[in-house]
Protein backbone atom coordinates (compact mmCIF):
# COMPACT_ATOMS: atom_id res chain seq x y z
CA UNK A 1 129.59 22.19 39.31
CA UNK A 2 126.76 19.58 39.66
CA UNK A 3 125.54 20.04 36.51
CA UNK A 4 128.86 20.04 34.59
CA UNK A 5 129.78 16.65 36.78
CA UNK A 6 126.69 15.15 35.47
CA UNK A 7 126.77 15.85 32.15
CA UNK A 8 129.91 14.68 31.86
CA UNK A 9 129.08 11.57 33.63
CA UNK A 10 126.27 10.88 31.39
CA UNK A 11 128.24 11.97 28.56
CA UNK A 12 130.66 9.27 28.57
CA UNK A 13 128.79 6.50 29.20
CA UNK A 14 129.35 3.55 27.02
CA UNK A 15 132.94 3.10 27.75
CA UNK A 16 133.93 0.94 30.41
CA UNK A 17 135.38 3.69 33.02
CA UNK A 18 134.35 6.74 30.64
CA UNK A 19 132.24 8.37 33.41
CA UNK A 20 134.40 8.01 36.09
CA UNK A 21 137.04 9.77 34.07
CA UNK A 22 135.01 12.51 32.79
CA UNK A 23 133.78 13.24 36.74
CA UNK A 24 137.80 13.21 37.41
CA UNK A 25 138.97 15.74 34.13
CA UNK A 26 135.18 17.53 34.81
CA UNK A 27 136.54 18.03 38.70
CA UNK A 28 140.40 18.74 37.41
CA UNK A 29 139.26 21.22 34.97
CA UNK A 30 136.90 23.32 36.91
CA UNK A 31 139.74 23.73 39.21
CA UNK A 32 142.02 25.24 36.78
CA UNK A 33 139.24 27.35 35.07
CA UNK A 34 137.23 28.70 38.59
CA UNK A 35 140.53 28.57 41.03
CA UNK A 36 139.01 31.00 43.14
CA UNK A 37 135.80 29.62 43.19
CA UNK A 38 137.61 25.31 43.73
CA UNK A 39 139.62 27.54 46.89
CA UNK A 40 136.31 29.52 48.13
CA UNK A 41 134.26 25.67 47.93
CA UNK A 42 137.27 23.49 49.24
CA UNK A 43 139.78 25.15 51.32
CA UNK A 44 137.72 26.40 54.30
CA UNK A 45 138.82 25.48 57.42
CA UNK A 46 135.38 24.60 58.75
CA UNK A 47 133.03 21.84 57.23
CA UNK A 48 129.84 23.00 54.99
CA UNK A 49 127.34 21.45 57.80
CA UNK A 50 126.66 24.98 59.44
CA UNK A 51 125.68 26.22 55.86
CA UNK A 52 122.49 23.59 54.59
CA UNK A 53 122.58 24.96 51.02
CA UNK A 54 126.12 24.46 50.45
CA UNK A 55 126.44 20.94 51.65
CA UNK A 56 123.52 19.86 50.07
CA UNK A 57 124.97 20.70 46.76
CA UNK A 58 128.23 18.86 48.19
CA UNK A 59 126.51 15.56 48.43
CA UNK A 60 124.82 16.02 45.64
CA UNK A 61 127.98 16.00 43.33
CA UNK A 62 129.29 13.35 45.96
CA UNK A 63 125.98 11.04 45.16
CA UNK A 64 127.07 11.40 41.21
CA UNK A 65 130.37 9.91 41.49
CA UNK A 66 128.57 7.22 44.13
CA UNK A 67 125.76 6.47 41.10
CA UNK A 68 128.73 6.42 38.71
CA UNK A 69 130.71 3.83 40.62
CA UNK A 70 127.59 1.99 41.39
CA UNK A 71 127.19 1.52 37.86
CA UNK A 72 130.61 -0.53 37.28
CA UNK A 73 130.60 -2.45 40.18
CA UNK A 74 129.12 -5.55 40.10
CA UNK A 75 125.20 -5.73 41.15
CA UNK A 76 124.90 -6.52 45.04
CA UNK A 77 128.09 -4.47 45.39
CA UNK A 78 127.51 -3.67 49.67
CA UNK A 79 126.74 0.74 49.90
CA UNK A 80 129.78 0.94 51.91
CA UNK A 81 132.06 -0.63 49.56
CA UNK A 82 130.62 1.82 46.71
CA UNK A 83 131.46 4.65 49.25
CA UNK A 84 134.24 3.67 50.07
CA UNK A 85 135.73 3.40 46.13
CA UNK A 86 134.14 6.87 45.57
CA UNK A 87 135.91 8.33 48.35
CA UNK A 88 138.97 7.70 46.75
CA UNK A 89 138.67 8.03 43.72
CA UNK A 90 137.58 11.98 45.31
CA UNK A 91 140.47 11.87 47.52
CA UNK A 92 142.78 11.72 44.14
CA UNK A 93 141.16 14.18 42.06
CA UNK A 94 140.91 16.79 45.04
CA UNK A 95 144.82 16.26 45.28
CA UNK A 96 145.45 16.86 41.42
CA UNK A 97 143.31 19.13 41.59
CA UNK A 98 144.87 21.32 44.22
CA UNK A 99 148.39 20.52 43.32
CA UNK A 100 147.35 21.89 39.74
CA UNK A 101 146.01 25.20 40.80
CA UNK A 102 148.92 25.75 43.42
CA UNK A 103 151.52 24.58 40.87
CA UNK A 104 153.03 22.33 42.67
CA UNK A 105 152.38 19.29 40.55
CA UNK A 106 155.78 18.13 39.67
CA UNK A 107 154.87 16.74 36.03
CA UNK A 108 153.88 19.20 33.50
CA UNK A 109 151.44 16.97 32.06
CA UNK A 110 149.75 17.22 28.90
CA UNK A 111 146.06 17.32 28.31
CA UNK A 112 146.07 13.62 27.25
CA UNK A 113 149.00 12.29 30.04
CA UNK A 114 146.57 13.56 32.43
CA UNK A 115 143.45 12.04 30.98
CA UNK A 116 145.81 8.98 30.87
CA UNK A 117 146.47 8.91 34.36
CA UNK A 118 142.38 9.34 35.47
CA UNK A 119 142.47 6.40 33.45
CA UNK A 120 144.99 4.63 35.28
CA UNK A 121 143.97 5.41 38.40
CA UNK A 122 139.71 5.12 37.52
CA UNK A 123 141.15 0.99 36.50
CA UNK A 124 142.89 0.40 39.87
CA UNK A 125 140.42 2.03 42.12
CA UNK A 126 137.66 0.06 40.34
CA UNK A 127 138.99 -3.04 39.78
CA UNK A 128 137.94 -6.29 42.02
């Protein structure tokens, strides 16, 4: 999953919020194409801390989206504030994401309503 999130990070650079987008539809779509795999990663009950391997690889998806958001804010922008905006921009693609694979999103969205609203929510999480 690292790989794919950085590719499409570096992808869709260029655009103003293009990468963070791409991490959010790269995240969404893994989801609905590995759901066993998104479930297996992300719905334990316990935290990946006993296991080094696996939370290794966690932050280092986690430090993409951080270097992403980095990017766009302004320079001098305080660590904890770029934390902070890349927790929730995760905290709303986990969401969608889960609420797509257990079909409980109440929209049937189509592929470009959804990349419409990672754009929508991508502007308000990153704007000053």
């Amino acid at each position: 999953m690292r790989d794919q999130m950085d590719e499409a990070a570096l992808g869709a650079r260029g655009a103003p919020l293009g990468p963070i987008i791409a991490l959010g539809m790269c995240y969404a779509n893994f989801a609905r194409t590995e759901p066993g795999v998104f479930r297996l990663m992300f719905g334990l009950t316990d935290s990946h801390e006993g296991d080094q391997e696996i939370k290794e690889r966690g932050d280092a998806c986690a430090e993409i989206v951080r270097r992403e958001v980095r990017l766009i804010l302004p320079q001098g922008t305080p660590e904890l504030e770029i934390a902070r905006r890349a927790h929730m921009l995760h905290m709303f693609v986990h969401g969608h994401a889960f609420l797509e694979i257990d079909g409980k999103n109440d929209f049937d969205l189509t592929p470009e309503q959804e990349h419409g609203l990672m754009v929508d929510i991508a502007a308000r999480i990153m704007r000053d």
